[in-house]
N, C-alpha and C. Protein backbone atom coordinates (compact mmCIF):
# COMPACT_ATOMS: atom_id res chain seq x y z
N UNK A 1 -64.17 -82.12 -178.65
CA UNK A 1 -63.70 -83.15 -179.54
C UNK A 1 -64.73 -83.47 -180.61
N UNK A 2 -65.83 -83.49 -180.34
CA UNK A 2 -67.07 -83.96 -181.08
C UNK A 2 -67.09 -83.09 -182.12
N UNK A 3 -66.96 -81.42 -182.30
CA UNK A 3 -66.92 -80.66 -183.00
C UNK A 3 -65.45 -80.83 -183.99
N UNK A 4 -64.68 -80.85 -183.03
CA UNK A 4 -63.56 -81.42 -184.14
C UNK A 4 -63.80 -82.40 -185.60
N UNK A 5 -64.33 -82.95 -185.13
CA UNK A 5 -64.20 -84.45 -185.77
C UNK A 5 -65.45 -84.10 -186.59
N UNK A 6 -66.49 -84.01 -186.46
CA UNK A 6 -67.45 -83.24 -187.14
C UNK A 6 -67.55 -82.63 -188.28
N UNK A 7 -66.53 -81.42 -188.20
CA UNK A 7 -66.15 -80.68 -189.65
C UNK A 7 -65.78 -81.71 -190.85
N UNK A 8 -64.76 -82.27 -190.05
CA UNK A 8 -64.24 -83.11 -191.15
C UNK A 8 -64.97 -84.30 -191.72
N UNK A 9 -66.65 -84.60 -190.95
CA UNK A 9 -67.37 -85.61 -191.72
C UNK A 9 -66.86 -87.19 -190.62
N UNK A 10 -65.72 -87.40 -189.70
CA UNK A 10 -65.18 -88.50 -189.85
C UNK A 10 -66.31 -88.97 -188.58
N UNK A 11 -67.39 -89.61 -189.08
CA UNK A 11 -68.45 -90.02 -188.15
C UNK A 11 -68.11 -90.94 -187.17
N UNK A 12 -67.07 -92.36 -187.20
CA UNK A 12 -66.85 -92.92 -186.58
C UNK A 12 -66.12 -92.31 -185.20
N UNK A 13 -65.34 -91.26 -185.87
CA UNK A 13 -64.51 -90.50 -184.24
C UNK A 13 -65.38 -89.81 -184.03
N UNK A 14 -66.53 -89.36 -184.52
CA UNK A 14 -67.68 -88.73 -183.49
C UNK A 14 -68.28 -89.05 -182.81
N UNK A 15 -68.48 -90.38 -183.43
CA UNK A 15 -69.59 -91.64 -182.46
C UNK A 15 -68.65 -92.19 -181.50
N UNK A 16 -67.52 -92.33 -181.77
CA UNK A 16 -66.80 -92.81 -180.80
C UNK A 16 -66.00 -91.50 -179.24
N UNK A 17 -66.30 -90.43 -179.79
CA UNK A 17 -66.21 -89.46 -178.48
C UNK A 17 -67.56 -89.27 -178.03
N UNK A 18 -68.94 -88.92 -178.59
CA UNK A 18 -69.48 -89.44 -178.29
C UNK A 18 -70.19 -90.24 -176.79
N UNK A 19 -69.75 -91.45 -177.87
CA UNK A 19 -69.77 -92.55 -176.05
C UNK A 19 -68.58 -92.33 -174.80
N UNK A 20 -67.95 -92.25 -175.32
CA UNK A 20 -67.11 -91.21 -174.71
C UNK A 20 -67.46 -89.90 -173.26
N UNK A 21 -68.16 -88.88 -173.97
CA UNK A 21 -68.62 -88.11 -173.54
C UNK A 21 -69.53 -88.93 -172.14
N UNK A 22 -70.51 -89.29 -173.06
CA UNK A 22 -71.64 -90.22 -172.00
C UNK A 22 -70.72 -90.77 -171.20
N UNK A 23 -70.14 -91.75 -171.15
CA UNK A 23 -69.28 -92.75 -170.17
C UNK A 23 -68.73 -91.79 -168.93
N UNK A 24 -68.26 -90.58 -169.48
CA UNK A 24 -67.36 -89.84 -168.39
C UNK A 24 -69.03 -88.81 -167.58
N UNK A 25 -70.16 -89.26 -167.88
CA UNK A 25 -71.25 -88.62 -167.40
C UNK A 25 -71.38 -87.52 -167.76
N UNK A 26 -71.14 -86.74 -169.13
CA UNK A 26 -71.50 -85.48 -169.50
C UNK A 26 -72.99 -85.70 -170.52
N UNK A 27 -74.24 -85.38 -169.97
CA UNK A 27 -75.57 -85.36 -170.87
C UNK A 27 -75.27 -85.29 -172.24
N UNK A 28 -75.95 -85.65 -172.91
CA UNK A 28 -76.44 -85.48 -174.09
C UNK A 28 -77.45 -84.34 -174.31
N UNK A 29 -77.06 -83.36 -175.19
CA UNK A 29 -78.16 -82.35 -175.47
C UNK A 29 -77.75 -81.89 -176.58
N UNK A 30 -79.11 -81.07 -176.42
CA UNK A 30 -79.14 -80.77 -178.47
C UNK A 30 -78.06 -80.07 -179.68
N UNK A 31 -76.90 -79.06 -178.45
CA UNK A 31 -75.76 -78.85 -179.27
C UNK A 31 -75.23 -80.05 -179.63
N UNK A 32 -74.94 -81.28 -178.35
CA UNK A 32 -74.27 -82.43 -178.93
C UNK A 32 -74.51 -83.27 -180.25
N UNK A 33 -76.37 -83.61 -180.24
CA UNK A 33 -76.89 -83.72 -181.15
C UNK A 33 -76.37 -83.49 -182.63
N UNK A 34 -76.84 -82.25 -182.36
CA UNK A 34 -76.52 -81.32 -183.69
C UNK A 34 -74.98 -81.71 -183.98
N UNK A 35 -74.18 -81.74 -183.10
CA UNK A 35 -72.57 -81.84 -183.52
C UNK A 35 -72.76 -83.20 -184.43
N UNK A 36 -73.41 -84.28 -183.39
CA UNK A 36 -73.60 -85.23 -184.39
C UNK A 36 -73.92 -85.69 -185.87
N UNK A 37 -74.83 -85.29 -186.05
CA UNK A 37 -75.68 -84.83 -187.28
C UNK A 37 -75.12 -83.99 -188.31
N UNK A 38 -74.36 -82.82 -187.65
CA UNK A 38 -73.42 -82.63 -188.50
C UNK A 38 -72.51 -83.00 -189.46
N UNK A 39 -72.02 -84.39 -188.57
CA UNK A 39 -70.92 -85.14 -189.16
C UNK A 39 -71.47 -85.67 -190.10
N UNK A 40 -72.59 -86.49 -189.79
CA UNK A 40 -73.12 -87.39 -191.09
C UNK A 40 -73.63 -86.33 -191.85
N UNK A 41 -74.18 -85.13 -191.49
CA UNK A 41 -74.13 -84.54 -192.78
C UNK A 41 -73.06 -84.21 -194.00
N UNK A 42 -72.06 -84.15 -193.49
CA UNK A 42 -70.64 -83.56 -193.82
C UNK A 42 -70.28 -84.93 -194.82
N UNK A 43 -70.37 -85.78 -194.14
CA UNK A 43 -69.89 -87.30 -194.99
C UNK A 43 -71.18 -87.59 -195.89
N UNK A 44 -72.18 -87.10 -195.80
CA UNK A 44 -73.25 -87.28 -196.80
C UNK A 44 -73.79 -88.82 -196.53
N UNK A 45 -73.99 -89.13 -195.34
CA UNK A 45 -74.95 -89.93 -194.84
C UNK A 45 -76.27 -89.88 -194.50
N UNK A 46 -76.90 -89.52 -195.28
CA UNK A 46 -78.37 -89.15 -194.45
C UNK A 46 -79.14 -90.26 -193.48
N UNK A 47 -78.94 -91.52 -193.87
CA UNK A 47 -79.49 -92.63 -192.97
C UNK A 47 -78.94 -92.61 -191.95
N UNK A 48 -77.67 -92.39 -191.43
CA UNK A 48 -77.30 -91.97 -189.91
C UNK A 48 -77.68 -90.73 -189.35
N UNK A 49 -77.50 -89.56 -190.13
CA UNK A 49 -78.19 -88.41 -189.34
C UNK A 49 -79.55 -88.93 -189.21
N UNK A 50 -80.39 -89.45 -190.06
CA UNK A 50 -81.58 -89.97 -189.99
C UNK A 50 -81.86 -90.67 -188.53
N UNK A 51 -81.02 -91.25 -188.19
CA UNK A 51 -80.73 -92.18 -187.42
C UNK A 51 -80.59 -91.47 -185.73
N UNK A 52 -79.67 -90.72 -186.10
CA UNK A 52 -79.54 -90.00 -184.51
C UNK A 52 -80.30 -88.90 -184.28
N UNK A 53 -81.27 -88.16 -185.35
CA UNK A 53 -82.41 -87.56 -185.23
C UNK A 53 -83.68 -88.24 -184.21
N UNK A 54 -83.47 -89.10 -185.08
CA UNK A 54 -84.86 -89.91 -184.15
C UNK A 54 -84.31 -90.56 -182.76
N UNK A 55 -83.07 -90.55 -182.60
CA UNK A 55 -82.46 -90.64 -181.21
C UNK A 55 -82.70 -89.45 -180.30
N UNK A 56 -82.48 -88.38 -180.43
CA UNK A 56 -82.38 -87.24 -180.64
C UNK A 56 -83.91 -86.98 -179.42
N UNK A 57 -84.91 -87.29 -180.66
CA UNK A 57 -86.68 -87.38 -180.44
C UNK A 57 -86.53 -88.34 -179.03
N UNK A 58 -86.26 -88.92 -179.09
CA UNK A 58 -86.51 -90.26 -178.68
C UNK A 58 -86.08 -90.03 -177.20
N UNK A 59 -84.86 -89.11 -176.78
CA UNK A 59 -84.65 -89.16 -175.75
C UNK A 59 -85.31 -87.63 -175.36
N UNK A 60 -86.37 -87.20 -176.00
CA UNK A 60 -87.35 -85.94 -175.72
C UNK A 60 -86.22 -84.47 -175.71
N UNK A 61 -85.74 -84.77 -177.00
CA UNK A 61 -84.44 -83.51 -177.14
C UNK A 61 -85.29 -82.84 -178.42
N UNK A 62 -86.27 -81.41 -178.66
CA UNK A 62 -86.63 -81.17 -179.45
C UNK A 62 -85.24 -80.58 -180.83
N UNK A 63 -86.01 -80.81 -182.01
CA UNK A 63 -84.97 -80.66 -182.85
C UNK A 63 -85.17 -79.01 -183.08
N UNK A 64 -84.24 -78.28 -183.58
CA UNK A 64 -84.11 -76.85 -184.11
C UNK A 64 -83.85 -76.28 -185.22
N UNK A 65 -83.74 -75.46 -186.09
CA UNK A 65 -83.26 -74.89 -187.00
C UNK A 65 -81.82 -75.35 -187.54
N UNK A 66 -80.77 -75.93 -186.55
CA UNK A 66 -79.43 -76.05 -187.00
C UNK A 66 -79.93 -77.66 -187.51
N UNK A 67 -80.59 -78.62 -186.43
CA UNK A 67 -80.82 -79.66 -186.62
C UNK A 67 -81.31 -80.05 -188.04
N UNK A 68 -82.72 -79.22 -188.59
CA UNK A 68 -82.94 -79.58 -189.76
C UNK A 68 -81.81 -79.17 -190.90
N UNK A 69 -81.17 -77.73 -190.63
CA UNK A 69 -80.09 -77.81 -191.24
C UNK A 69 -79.45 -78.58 -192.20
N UNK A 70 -78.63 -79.19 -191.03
CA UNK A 70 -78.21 -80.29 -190.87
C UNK A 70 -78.50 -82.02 -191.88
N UNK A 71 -79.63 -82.09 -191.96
CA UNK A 71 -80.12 -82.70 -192.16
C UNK A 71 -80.77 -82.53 -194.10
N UNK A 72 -81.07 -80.86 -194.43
CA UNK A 72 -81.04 -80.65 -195.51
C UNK A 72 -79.87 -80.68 -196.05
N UNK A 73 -78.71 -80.16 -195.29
CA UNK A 73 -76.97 -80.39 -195.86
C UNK A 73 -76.56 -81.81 -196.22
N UNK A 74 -77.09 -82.51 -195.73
CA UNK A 74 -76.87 -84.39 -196.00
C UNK A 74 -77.65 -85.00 -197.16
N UNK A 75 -79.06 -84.09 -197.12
CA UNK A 75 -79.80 -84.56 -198.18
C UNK A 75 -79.37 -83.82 -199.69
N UNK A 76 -78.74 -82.84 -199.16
CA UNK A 76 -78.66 -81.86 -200.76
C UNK A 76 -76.91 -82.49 -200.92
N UNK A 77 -75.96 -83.17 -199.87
CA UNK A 77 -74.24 -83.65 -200.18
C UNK A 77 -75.35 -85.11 -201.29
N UNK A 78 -75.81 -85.79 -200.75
CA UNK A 78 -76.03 -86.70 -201.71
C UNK A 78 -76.84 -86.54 -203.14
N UNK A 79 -77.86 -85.74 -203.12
CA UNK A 79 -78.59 -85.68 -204.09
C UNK A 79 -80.03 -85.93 -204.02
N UNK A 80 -80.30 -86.16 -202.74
CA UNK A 80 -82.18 -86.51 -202.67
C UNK A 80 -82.49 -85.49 -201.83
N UNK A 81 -83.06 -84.51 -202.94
CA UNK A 81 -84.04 -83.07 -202.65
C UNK A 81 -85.31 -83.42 -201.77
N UNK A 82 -85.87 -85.20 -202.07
CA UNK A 82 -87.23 -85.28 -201.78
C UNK A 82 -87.26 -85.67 -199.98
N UNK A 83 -86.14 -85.82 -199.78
CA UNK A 83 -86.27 -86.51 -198.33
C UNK A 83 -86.42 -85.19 -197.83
């Protein structure tokens, strides 16, 4: 589901399967991550991918190649090269 919703950018149904996921006891790991991050990349949020990156860290999930990705795709949908 997370990947679904993802492509299309729609962050709220990501975040909301998501918790989802967790609730029904399936881990969090770095494909999920990344699915995440995706989304806000896709919608050109960088302060939320920003956001679940350092979640990401935080729960000792190293980031990868798709992750920064990810994260350059959000920075280059909006327009700030420098982040």
């Amino acid at each position: 589901m997370l990947n679904i919703y993802a492509r299309t950018g729609d962050t709220e149904a990501v975040v909301y399967w998501w918790h989802e996921m967790l609730r029904a006891g399936i881990p969090a790991d770095r494909v999920s991550y990344n699915t995440l991050l995706k989304a806000f990349a896709r919608s050109g949020d960088i302060v939320g991918a920003e956001r679940w990156l350092q979640e990401m860290v935080d729960q000792g999930i190293d980031a990868d190649m798709v992750t920064y990705n990810a994260l350059i795709a959000a920075s280059a949908r909006v327009g700030d090269i420098r982040r």
